[in-house]
N, C-alpha and C. Protein backbone atom coordinates (compact mmCIF):
# COMPACT_ATOMS: atom_id res chain seq x y z
N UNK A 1 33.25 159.58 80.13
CA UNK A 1 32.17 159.09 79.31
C UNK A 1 31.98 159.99 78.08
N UNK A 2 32.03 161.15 78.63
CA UNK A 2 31.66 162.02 76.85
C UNK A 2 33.01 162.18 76.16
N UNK A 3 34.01 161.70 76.60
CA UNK A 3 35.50 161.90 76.01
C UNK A 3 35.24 160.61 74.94
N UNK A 4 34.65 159.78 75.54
CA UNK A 4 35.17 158.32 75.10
C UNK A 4 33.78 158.30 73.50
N UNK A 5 32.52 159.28 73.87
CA UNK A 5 31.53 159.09 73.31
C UNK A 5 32.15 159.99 72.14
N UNK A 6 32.80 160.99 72.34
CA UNK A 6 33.54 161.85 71.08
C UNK A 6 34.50 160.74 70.29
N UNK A 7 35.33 161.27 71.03
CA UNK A 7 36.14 159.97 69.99
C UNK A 7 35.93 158.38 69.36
N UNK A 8 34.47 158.26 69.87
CA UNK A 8 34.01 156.51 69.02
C UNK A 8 33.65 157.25 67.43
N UNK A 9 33.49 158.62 67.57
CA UNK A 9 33.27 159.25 65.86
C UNK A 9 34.16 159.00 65.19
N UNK A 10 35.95 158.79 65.43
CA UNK A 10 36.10 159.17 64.43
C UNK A 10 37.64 157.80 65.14
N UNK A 11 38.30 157.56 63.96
CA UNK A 11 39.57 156.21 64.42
C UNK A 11 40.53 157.36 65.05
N UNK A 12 41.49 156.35 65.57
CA UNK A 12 42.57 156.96 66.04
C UNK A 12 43.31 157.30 64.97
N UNK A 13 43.82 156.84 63.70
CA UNK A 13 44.27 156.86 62.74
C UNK A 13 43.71 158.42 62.06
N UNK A 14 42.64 158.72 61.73
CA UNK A 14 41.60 160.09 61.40
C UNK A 14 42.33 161.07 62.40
N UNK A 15 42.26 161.01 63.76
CA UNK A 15 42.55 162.06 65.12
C UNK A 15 43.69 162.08 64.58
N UNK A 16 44.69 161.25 64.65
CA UNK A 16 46.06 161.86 64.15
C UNK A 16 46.55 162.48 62.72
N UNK A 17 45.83 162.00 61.58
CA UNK A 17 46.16 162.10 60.46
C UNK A 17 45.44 163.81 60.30
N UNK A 18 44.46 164.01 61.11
CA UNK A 18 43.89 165.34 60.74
C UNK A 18 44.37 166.63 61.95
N UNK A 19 44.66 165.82 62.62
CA UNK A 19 45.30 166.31 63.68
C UNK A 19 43.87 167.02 64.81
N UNK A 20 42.60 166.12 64.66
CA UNK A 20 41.52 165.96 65.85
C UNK A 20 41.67 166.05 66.95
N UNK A 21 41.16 167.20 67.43
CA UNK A 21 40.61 167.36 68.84
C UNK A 21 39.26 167.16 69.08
N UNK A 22 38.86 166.34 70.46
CA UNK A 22 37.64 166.21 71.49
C UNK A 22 37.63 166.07 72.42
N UNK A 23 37.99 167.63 72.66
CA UNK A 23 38.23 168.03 73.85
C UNK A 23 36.32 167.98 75.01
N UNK A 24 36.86 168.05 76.20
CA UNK A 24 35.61 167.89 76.84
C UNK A 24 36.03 169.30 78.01
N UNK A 25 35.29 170.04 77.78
CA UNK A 25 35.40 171.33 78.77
C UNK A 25 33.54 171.66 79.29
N UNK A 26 33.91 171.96 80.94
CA UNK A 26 33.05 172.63 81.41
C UNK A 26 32.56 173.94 81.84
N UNK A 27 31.54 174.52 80.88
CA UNK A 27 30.72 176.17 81.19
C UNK A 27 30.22 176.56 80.27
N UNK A 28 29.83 177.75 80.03
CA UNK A 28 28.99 178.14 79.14
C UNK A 28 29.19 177.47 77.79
N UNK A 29 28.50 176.68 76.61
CA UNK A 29 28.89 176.05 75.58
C UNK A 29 29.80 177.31 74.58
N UNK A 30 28.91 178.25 74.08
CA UNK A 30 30.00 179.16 73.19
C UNK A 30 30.93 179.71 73.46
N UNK A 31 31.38 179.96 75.47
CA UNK A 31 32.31 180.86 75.93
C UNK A 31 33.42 179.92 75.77
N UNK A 32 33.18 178.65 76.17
CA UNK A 32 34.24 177.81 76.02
C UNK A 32 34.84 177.28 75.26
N UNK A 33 34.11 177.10 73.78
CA UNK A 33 34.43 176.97 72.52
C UNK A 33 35.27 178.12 71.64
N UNK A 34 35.13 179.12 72.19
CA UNK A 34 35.62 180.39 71.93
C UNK A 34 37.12 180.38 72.24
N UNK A 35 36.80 180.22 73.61
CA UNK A 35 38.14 180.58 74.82
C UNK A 35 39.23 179.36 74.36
N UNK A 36 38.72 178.07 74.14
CA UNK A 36 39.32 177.30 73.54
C UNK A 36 40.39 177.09 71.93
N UNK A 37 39.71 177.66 71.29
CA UNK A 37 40.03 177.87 69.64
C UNK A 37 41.08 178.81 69.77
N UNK A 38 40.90 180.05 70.81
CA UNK A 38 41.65 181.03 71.01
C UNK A 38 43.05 180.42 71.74
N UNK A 39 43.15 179.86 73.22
CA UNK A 39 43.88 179.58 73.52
C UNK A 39 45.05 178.24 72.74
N UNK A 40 44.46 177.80 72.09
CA UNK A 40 44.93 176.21 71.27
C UNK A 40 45.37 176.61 69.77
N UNK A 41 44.85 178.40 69.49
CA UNK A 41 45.26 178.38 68.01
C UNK A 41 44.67 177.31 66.56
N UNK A 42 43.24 177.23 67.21
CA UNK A 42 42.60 176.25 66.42
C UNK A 42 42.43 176.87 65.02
N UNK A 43 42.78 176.18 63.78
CA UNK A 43 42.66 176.66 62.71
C UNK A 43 41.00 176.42 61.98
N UNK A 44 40.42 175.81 62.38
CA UNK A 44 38.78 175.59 61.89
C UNK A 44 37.95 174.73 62.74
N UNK A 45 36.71 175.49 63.30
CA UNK A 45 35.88 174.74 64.08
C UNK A 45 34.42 174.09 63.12
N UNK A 46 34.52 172.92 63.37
CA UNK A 46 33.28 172.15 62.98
C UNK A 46 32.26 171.64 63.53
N UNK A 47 31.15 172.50 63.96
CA UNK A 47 29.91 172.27 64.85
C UNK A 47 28.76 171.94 64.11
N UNK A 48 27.93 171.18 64.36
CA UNK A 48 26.22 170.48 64.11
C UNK A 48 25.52 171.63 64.52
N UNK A 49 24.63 172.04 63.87
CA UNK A 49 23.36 172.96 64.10
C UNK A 49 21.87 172.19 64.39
N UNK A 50 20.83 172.89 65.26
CA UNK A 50 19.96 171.63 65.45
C UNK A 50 18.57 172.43 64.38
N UNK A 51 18.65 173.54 64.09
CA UNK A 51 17.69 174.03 63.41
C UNK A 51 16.67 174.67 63.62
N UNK A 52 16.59 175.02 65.01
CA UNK A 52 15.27 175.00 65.81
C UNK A 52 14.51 176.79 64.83
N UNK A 53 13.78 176.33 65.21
CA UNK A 53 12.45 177.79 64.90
C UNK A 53 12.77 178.70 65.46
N UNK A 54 12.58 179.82 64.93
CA UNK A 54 12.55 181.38 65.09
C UNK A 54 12.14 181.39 66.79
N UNK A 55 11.16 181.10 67.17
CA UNK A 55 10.81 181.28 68.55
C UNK A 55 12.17 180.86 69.57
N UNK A 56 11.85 179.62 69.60
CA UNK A 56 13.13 179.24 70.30
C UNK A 56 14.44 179.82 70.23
N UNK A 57 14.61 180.12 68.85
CA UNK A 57 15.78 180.46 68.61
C UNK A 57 16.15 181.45 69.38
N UNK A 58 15.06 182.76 69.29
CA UNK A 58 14.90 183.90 70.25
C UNK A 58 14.78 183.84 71.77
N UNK A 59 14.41 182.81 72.16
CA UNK A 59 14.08 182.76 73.70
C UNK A 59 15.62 182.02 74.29
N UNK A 60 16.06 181.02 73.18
CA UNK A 60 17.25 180.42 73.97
C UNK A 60 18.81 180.91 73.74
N UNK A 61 18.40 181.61 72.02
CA UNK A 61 19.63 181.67 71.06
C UNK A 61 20.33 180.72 70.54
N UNK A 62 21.63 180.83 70.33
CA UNK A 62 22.13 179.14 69.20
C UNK A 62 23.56 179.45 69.44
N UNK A 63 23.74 178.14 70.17
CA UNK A 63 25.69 178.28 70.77
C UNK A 63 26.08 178.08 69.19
N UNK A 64 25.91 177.45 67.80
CA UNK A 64 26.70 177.87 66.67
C UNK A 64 26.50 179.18 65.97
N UNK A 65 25.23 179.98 66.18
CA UNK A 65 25.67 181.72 66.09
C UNK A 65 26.36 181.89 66.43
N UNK A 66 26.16 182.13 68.04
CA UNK A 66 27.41 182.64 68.94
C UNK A 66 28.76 182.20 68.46
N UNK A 67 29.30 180.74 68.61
CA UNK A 67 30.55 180.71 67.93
C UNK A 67 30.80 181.32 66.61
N UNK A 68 29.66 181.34 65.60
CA UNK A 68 29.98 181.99 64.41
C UNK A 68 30.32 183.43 63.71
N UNK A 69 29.91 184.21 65.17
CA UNK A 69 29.85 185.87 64.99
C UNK A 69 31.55 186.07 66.04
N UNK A 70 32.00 184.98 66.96
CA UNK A 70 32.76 185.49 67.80
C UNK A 70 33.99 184.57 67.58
N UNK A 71 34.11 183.71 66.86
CA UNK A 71 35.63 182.61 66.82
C UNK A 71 36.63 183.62 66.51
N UNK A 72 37.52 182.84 66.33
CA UNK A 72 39.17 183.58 66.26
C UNK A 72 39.78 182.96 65.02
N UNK A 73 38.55 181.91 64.13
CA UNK A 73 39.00 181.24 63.36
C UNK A 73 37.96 181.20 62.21
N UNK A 74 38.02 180.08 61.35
CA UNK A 74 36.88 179.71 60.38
C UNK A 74 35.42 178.85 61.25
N UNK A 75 34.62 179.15 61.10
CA UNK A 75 33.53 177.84 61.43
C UNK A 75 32.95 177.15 60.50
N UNK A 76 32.26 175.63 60.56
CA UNK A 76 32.01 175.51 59.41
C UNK A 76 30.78 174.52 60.24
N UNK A 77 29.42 174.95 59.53
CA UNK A 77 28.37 174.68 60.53
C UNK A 77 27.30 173.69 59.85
N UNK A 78 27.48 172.25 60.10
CA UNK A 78 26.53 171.24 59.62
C UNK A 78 25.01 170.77 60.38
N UNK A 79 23.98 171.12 59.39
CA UNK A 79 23.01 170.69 59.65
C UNK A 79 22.61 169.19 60.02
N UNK A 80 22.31 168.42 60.96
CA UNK A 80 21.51 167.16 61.00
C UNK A 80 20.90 167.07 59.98
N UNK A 81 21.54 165.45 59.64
CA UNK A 81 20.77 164.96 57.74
C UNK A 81 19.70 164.55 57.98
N UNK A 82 18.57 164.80 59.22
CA UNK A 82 17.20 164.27 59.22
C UNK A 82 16.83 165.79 59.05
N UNK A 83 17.18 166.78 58.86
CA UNK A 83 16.48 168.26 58.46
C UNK A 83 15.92 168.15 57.23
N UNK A 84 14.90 168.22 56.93
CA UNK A 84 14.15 167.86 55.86
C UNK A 84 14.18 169.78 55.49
N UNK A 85 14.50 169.60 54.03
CA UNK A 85 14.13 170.92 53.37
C UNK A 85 12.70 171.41 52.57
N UNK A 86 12.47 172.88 53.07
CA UNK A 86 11.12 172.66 52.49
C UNK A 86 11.01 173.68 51.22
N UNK A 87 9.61 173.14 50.21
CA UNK A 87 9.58 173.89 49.34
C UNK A 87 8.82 175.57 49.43
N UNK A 88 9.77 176.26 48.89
CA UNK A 88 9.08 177.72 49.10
C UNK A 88 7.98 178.14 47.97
């Protein structure tokens, strides 16, 4: 089910032409994203950020930090386009 829910993102034509992985692995979210990129020789990881607040952030932390301080590669980290920006 989440194999099939990854890949309705993107054609089969895209997966091959870019050479796409969606992969589905189970355990810790950043250990495995890590362990993964490392073992597969992944040349750039592309993860969604959810944005959350300072509090949370601190109490739960953020599996795209974590991948971002520890990959073996580039990350490249997209915000959800309902994140509204605010004025300072």
């Amino acid at each position: 089910m989440a194999t099939a829910k990854l890949e309705g993102h993107c054609s089969d034509q895209e997966q091959a032409e870019f050479g796409l992985r969606t992969p589905v692995e189970i355990g810790t979210p950043f250990v495995e994203i890590i362990r993964y990129a490392r073992t597969h020789e992944i040349d750039l990881i592309v993860m969604g950020t959810h944005g959350r607040g300072a509090v949370k952030h601190l109490l739960m932390g953020s599996v795209a930090e974590q991948v971002v301080r520890q990959a073996p590669c580039p990350v490249l980290t997209v915000r959800h386009p309902s994140h509204k920006f605010e004025r300072l």
